[in-house]
N, C-alpha and C. Protein backbone atom coordinates (compact mmCIF):
# COMPACT_ATOMS: atom_id res chain seq x y z
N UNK A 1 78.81 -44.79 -67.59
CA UNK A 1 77.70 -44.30 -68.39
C UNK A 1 76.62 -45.38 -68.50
N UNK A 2 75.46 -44.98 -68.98
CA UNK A 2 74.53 -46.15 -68.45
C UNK A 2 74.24 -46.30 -69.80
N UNK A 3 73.57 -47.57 -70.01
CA UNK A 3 73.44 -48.24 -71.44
C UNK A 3 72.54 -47.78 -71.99
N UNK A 4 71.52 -47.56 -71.40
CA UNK A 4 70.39 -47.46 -72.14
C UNK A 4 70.36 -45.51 -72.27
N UNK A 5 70.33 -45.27 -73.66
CA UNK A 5 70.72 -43.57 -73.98
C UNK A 5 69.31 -42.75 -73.12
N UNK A 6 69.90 -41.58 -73.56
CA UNK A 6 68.72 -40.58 -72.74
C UNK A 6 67.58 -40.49 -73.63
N UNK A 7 66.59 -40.19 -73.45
CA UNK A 7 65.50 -39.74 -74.39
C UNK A 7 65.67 -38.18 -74.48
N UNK A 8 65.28 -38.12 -75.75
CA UNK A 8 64.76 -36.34 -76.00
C UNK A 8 63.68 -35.97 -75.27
N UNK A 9 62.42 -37.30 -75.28
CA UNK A 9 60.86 -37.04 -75.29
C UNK A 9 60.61 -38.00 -74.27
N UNK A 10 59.47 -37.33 -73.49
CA UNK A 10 59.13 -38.51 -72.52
C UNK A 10 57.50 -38.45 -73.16
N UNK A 11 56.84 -39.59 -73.04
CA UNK A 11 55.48 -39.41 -73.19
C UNK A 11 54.84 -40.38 -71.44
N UNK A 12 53.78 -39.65 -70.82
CA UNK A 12 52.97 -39.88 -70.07
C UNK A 12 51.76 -40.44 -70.26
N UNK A 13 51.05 -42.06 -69.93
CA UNK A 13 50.28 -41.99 -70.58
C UNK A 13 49.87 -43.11 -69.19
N UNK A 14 47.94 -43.14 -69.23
CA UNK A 14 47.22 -43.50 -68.50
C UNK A 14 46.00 -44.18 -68.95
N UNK A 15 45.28 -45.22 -68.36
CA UNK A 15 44.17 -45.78 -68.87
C UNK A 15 42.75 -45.41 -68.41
N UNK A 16 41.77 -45.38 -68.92
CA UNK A 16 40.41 -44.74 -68.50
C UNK A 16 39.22 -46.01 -68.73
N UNK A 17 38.20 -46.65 -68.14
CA UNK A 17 37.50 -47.71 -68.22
C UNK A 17 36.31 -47.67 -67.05
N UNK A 18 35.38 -48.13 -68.10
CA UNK A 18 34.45 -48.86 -67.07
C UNK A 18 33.87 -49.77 -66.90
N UNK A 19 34.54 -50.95 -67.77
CA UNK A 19 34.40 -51.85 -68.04
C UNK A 19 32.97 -52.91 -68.50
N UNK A 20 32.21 -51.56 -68.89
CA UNK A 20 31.19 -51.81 -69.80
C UNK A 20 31.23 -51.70 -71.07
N UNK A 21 31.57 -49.96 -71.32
CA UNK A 21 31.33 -49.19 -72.63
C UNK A 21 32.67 -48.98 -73.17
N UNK A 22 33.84 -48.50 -72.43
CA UNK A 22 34.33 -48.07 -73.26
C UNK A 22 36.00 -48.33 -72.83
N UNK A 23 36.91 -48.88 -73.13
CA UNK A 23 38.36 -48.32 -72.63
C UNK A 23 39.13 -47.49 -73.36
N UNK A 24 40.10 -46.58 -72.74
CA UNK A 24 40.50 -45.85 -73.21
C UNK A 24 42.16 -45.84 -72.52
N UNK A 25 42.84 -45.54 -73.74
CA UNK A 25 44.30 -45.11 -73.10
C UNK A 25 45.08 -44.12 -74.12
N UNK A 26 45.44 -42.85 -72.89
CA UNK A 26 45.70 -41.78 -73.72
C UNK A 26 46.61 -40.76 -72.35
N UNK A 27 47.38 -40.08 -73.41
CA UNK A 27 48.25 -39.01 -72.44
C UNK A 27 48.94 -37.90 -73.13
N UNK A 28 50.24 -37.89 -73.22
CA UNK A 28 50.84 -36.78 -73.61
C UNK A 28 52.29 -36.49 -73.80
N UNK A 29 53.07 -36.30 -74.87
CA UNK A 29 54.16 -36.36 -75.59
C UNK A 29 54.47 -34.87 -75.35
N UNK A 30 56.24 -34.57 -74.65
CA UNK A 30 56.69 -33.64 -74.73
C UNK A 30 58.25 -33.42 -74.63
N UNK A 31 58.66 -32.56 -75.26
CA UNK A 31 60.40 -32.74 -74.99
C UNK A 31 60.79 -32.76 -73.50
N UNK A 32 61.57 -33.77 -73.19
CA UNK A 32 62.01 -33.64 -71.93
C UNK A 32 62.09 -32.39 -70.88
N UNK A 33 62.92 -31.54 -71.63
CA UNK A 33 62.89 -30.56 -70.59
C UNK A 33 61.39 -29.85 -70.17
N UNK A 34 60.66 -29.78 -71.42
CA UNK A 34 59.29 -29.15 -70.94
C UNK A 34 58.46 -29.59 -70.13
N UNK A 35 58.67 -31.14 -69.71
CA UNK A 35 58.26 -32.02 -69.14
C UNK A 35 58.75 -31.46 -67.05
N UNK A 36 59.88 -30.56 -67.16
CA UNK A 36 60.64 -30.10 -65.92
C UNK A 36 59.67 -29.56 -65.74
N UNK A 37 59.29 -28.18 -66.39
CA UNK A 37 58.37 -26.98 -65.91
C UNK A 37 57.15 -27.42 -66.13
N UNK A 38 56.47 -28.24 -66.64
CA UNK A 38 55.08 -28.40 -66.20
C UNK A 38 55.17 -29.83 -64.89
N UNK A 39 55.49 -30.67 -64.63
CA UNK A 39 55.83 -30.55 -63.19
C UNK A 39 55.38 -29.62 -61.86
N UNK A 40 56.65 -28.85 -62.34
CA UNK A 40 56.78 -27.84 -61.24
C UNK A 40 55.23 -27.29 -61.39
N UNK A 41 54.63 -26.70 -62.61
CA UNK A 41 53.45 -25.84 -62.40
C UNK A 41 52.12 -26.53 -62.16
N UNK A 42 52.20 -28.53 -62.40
CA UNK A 42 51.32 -28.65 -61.66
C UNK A 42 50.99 -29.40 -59.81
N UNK A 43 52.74 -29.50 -59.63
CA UNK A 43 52.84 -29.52 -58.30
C UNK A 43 52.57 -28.45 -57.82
N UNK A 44 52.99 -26.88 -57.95
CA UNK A 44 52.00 -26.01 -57.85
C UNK A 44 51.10 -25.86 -57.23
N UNK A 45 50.42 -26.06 -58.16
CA UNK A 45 48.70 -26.17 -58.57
C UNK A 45 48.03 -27.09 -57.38
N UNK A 46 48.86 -28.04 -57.15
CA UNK A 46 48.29 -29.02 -56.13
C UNK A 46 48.65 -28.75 -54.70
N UNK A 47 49.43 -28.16 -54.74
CA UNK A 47 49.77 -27.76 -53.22
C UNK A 47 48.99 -26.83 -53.04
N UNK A 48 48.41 -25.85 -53.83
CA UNK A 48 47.84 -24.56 -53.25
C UNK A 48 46.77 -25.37 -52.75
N UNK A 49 45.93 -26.52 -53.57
CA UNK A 49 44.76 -27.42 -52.65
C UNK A 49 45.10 -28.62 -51.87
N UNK A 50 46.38 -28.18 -51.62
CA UNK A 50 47.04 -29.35 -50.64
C UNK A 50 46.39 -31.17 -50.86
N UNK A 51 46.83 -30.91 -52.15
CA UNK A 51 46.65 -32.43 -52.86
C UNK A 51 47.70 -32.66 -53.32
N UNK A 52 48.30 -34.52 -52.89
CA UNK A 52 49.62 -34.91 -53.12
C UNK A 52 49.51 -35.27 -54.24
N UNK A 53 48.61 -36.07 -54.96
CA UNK A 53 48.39 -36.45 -56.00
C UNK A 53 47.42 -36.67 -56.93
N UNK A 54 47.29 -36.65 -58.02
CA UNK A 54 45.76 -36.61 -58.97
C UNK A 54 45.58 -37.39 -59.12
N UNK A 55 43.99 -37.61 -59.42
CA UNK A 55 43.55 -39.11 -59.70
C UNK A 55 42.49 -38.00 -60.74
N UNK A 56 42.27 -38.27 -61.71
CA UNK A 56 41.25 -37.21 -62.35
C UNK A 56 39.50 -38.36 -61.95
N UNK A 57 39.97 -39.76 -61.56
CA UNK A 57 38.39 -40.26 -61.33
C UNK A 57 38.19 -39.96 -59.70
N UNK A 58 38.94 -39.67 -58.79
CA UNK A 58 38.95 -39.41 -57.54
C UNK A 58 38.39 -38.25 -57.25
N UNK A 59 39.03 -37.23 -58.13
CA UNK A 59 38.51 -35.79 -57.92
C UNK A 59 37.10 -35.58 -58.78
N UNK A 60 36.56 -36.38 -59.70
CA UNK A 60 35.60 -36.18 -60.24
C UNK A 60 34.22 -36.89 -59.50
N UNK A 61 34.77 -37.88 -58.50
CA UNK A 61 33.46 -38.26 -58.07
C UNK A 61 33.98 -38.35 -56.01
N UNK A 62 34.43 -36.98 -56.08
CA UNK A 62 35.22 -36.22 -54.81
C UNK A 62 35.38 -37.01 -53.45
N UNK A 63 36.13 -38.10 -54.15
CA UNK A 63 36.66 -39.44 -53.06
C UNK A 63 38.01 -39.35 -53.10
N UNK A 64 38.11 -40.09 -51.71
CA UNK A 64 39.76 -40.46 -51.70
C UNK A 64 40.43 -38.82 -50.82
N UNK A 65 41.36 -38.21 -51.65
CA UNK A 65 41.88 -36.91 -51.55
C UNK A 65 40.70 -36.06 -51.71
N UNK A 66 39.73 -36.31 -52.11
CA UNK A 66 38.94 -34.84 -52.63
C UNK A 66 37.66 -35.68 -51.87
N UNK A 67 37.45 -36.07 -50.97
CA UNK A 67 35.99 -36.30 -50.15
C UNK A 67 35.97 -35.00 -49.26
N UNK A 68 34.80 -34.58 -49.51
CA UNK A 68 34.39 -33.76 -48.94
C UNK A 68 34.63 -31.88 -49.85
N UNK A 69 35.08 -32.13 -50.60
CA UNK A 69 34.95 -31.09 -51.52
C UNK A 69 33.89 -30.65 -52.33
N UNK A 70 34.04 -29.64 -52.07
CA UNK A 70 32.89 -29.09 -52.93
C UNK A 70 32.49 -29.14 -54.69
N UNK A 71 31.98 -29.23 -55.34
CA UNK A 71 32.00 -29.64 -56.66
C UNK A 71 32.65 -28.22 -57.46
N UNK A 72 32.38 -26.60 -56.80
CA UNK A 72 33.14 -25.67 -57.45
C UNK A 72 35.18 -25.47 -57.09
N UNK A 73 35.12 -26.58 -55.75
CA UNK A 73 36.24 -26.71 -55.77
C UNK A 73 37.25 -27.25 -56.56
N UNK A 74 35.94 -28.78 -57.14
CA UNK A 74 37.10 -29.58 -57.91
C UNK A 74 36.96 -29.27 -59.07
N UNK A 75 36.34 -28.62 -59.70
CA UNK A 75 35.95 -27.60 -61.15
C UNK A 75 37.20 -27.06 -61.13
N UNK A 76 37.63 -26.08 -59.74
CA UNK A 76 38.41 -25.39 -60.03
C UNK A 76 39.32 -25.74 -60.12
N UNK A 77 40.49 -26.77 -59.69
CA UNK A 77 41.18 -27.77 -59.58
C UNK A 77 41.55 -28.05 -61.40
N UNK A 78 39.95 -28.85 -61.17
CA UNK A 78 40.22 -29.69 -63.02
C UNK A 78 40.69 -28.26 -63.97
N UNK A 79 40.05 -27.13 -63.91
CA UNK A 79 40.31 -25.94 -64.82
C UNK A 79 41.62 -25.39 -65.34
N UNK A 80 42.49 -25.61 -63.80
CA UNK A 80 43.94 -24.77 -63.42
C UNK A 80 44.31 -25.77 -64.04
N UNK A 81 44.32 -27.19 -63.88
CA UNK A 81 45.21 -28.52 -64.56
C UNK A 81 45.19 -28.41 -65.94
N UNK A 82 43.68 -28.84 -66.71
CA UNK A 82 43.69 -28.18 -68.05
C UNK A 82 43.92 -27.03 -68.68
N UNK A 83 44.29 -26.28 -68.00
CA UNK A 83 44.98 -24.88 -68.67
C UNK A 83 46.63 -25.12 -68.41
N UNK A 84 46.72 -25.96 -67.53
CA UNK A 84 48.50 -26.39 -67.82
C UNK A 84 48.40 -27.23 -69.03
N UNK A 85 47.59 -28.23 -69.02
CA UNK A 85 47.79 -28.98 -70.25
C UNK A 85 47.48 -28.28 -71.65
N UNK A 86 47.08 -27.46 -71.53
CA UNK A 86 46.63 -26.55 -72.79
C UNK A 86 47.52 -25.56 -72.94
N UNK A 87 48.46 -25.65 -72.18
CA UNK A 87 49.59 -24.11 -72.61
C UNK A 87 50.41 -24.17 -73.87
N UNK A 88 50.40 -23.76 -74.61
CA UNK A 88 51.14 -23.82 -75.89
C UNK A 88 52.39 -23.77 -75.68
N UNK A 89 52.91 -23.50 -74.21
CA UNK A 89 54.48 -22.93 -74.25
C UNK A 89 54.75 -24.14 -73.90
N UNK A 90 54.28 -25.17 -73.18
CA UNK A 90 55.12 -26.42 -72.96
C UNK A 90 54.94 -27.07 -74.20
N UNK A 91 54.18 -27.49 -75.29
CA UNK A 91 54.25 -28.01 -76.42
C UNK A 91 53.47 -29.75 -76.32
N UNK A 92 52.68 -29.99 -75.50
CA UNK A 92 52.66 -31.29 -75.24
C UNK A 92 51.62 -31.55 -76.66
N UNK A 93 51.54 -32.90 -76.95
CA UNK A 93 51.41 -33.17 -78.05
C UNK A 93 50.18 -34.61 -77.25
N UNK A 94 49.11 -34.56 -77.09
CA UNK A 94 47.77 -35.01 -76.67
C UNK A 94 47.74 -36.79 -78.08
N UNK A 95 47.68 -37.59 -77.08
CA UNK A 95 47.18 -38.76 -78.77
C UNK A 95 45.88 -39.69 -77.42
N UNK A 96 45.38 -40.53 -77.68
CA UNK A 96 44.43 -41.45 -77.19
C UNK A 96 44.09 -42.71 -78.15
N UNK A 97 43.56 -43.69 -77.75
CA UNK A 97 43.15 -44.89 -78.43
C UNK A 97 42.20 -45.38 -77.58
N UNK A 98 41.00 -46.02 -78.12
CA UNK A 98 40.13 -46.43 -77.10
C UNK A 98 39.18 -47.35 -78.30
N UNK A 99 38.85 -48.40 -77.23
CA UNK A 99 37.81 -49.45 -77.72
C UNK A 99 36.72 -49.68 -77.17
N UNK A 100 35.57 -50.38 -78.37
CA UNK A 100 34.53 -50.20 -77.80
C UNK A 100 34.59 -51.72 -76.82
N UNK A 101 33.91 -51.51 -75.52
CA UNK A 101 33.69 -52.78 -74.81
C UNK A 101 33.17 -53.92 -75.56
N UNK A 102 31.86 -53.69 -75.87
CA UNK A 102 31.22 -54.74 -76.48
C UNK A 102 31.38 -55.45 -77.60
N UNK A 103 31.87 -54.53 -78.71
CA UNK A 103 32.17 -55.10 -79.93
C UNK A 103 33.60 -55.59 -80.02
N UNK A 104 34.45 -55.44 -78.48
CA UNK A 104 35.66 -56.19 -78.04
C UNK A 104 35.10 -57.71 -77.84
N UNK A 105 34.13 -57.55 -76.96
CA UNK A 105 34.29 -58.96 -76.26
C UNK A 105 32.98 -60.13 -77.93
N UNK A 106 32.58 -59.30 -78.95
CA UNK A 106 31.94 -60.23 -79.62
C UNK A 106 33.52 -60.53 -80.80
N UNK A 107 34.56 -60.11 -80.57
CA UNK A 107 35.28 -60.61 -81.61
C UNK A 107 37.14 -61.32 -80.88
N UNK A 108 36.57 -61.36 -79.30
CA UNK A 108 37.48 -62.40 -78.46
C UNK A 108 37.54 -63.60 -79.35
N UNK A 109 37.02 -64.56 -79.34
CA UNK A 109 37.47 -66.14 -79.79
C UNK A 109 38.26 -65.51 -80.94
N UNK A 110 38.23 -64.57 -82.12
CA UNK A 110 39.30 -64.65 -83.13
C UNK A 110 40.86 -64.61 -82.50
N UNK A 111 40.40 -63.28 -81.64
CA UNK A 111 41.32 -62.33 -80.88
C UNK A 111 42.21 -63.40 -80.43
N UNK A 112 41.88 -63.97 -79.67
CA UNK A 112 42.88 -65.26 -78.60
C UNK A 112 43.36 -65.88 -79.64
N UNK A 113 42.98 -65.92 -80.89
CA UNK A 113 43.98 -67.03 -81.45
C UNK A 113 44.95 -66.02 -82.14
N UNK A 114 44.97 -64.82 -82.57
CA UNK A 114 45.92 -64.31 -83.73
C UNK A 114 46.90 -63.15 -82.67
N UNK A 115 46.40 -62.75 -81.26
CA UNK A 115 47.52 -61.84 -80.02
C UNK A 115 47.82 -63.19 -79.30
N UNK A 116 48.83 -63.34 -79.58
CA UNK A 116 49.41 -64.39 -78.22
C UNK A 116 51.23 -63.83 -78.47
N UNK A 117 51.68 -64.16 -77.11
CA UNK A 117 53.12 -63.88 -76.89
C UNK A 117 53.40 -65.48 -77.34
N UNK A 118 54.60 -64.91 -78.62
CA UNK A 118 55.38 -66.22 -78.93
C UNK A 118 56.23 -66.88 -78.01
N UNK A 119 56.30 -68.12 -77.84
CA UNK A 119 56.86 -69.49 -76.60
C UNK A 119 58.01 -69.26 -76.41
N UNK A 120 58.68 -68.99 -75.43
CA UNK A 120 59.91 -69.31 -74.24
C UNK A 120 60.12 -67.43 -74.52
N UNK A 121 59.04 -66.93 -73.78
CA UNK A 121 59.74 -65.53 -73.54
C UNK A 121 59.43 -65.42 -72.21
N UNK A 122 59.63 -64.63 -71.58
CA UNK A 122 59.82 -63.90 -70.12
C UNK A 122 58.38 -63.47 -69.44
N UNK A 123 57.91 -62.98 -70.54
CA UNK A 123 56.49 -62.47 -70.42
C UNK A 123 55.23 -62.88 -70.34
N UNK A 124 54.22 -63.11 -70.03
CA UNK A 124 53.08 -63.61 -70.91
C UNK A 124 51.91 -63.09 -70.68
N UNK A 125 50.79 -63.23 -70.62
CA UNK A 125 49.58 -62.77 -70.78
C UNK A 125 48.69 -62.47 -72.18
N UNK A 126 47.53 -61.81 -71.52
CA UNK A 126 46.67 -61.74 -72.56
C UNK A 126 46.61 -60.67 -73.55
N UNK A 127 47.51 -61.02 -74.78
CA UNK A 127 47.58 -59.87 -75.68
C UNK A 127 46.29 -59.57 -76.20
N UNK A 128 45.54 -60.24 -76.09
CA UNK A 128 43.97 -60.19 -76.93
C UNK A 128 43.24 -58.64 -75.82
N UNK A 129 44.13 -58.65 -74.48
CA UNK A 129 43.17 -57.75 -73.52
C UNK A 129 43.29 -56.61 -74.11
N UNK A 130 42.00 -55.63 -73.89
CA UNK A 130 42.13 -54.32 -74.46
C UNK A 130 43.38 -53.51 -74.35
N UNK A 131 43.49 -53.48 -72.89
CA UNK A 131 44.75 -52.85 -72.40
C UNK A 131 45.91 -52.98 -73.46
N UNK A 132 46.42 -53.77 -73.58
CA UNK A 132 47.45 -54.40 -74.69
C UNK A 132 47.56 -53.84 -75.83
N UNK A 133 46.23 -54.24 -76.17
CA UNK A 133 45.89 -53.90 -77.89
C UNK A 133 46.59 -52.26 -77.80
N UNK A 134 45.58 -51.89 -76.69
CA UNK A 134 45.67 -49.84 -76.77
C UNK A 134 47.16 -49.62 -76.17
N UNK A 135 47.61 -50.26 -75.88
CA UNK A 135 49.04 -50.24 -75.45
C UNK A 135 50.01 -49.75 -76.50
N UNK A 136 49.77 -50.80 -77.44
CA UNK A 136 50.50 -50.90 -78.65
C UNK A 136 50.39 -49.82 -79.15
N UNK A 137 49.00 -49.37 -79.83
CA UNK A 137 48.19 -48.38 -80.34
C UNK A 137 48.75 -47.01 -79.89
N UNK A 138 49.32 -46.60 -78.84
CA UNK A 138 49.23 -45.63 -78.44
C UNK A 138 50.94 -45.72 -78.61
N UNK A 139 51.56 -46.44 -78.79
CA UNK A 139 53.24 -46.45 -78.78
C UNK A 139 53.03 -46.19 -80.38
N UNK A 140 52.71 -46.37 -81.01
CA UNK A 140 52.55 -46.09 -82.51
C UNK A 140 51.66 -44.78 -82.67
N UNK A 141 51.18 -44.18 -82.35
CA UNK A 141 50.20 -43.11 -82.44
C UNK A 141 51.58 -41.82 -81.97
N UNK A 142 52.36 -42.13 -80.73
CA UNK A 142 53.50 -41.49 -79.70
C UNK A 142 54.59 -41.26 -80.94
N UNK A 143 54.67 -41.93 -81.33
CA UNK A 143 55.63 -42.27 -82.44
C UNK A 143 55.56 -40.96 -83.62
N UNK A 144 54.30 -41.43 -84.39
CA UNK A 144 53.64 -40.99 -85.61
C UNK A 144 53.66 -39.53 -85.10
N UNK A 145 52.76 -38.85 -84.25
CA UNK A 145 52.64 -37.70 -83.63
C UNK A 145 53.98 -37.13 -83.29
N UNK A 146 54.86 -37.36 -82.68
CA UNK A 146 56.62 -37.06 -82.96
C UNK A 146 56.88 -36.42 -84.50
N UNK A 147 56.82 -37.34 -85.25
CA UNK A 147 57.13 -37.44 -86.35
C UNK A 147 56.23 -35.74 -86.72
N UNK A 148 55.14 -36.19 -86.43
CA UNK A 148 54.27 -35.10 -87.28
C UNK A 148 54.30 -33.95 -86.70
N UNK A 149 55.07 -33.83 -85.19
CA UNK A 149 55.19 -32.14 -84.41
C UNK A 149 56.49 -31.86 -85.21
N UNK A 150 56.88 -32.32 -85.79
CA UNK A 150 58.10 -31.86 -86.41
C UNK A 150 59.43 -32.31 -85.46
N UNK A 151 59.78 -33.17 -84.55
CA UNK A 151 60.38 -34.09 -84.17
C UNK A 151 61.31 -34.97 -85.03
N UNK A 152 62.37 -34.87 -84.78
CA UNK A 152 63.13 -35.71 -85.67
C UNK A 152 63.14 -37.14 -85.43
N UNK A 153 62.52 -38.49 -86.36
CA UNK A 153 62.20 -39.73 -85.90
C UNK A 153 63.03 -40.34 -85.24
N UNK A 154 64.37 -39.90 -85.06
CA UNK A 154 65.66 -41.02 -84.35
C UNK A 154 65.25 -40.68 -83.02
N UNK A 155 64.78 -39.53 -82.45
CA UNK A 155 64.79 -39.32 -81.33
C UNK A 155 63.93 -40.33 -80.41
N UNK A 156 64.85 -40.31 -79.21
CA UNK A 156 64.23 -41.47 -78.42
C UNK A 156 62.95 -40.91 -77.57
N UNK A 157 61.86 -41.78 -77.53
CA UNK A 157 60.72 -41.23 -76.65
C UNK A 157 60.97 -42.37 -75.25
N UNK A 158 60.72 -42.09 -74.22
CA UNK A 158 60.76 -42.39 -72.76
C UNK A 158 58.96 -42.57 -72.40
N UNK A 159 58.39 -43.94 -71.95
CA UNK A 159 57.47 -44.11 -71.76
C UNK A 159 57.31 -44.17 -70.24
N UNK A 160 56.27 -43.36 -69.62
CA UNK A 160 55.61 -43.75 -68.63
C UNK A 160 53.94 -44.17 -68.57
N UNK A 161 53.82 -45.66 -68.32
CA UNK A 161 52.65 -45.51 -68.30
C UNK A 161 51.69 -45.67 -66.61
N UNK A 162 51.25 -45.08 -66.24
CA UNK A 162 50.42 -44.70 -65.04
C UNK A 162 49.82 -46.56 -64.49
N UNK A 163 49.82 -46.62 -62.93
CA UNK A 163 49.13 -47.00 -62.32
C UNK A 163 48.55 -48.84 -63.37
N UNK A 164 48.23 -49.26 -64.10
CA UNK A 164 48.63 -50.12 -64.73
C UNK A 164 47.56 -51.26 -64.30
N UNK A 165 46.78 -50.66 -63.68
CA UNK A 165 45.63 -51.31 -62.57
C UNK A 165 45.54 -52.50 -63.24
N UNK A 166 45.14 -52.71 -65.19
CA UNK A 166 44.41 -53.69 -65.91
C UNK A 166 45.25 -54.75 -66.53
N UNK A 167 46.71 -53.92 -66.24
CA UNK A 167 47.98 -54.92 -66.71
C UNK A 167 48.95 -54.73 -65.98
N UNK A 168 48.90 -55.65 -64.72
CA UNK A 168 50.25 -55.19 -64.10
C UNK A 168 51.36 -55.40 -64.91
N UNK A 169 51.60 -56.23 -65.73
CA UNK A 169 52.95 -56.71 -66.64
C UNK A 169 52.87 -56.22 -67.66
N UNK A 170 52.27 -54.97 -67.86
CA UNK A 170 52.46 -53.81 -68.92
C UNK A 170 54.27 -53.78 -68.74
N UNK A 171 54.52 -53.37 -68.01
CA UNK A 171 56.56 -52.90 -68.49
C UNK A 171 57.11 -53.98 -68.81
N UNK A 172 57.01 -55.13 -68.26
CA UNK A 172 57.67 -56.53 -68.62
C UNK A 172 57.69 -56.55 -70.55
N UNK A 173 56.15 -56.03 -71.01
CA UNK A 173 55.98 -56.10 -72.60
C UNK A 173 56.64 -55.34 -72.80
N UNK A 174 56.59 -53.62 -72.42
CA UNK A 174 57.07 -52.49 -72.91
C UNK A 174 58.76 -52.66 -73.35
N UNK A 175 59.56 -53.49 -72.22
CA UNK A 175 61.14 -53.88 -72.23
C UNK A 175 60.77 -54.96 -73.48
């Protein structure tokens, strides 16, 4: 048997930036199994446009998988996806956290001194980086939102967080 128990809940979650205005990190909390059938309905969804995988900034500025698409194509695309995410029958439970760029980087010098990883751990980097901060933010938001779908608090939530572009050693913290 393996040590680490099963989760009830997995939450999915991804970062959004442009490293001017705004970062953002946000996704979506759902009981495991519901997590099976939306899957399936948006692999689906992607095969009928014979797309292996989503990038929602790929398909929005129709690069990568979606060059050469038409803009009512990827409308239609984004539409079918958000109406999976909007189905009431899977139950997903939506949270986000996001900071402003600028009024990040005028309150760095505090920042670096009061986020730091305490000495002789495994890990390190810049807790002061947005990423981090909203990291946290959003494991506490995953949490709270559980609590408040009517979720019983013992239950274990299962984190995935996406692609990780701004912190590769996001899981190193997460463990």
């Amino acid at each position: 048997m393996s040590p680490v128990p099963r989760h009830a809940f997995d939450a999915f979650v991804d970062e959004s930036y442009d490293d001017v205005s705004v970062f953002t990190v946000a996704g979506f909390l759902a009981p495991r199994e519901a997590w099976t059938r939306i899957w399936q309905a948006w692999t689906r969804a992607l095969q009928v446009e014979r797309v292996v995988t989503f990038h929602a900034v790929d398909c929005e500025k129709r690069s990568k998988d979606f060059k050469g698409w038409s803009p009512f194509r990827t409308e239609r695309l984004q539409r079918k996806l958000i109406s999976l995410i909007c189905d009431p029958a899977y139950g997903l439970v939506g949270f986000s956290a996001s900071k402003d760029i600028a009024a990040h980087r005028q309150l760095l010098p505090r920042l670096r001194k009061v986020f730091k990883f305490p000495p002789r751990l495994s890990v390190s980097g810049p807790l002061h980086d947005p990423y981090f901060m909203l990291f946290q933010r959003v494991m506490e938001l995953v949490v709270t939102d559980q609590v408040l779908a009517g979720y019983q608090p013992k239950d274990i939530v299962g984190f995935t967080f996406d692609r990780q572009e701004k912190a590769p050693n996001a899981k190193a913290v997460a463990e």
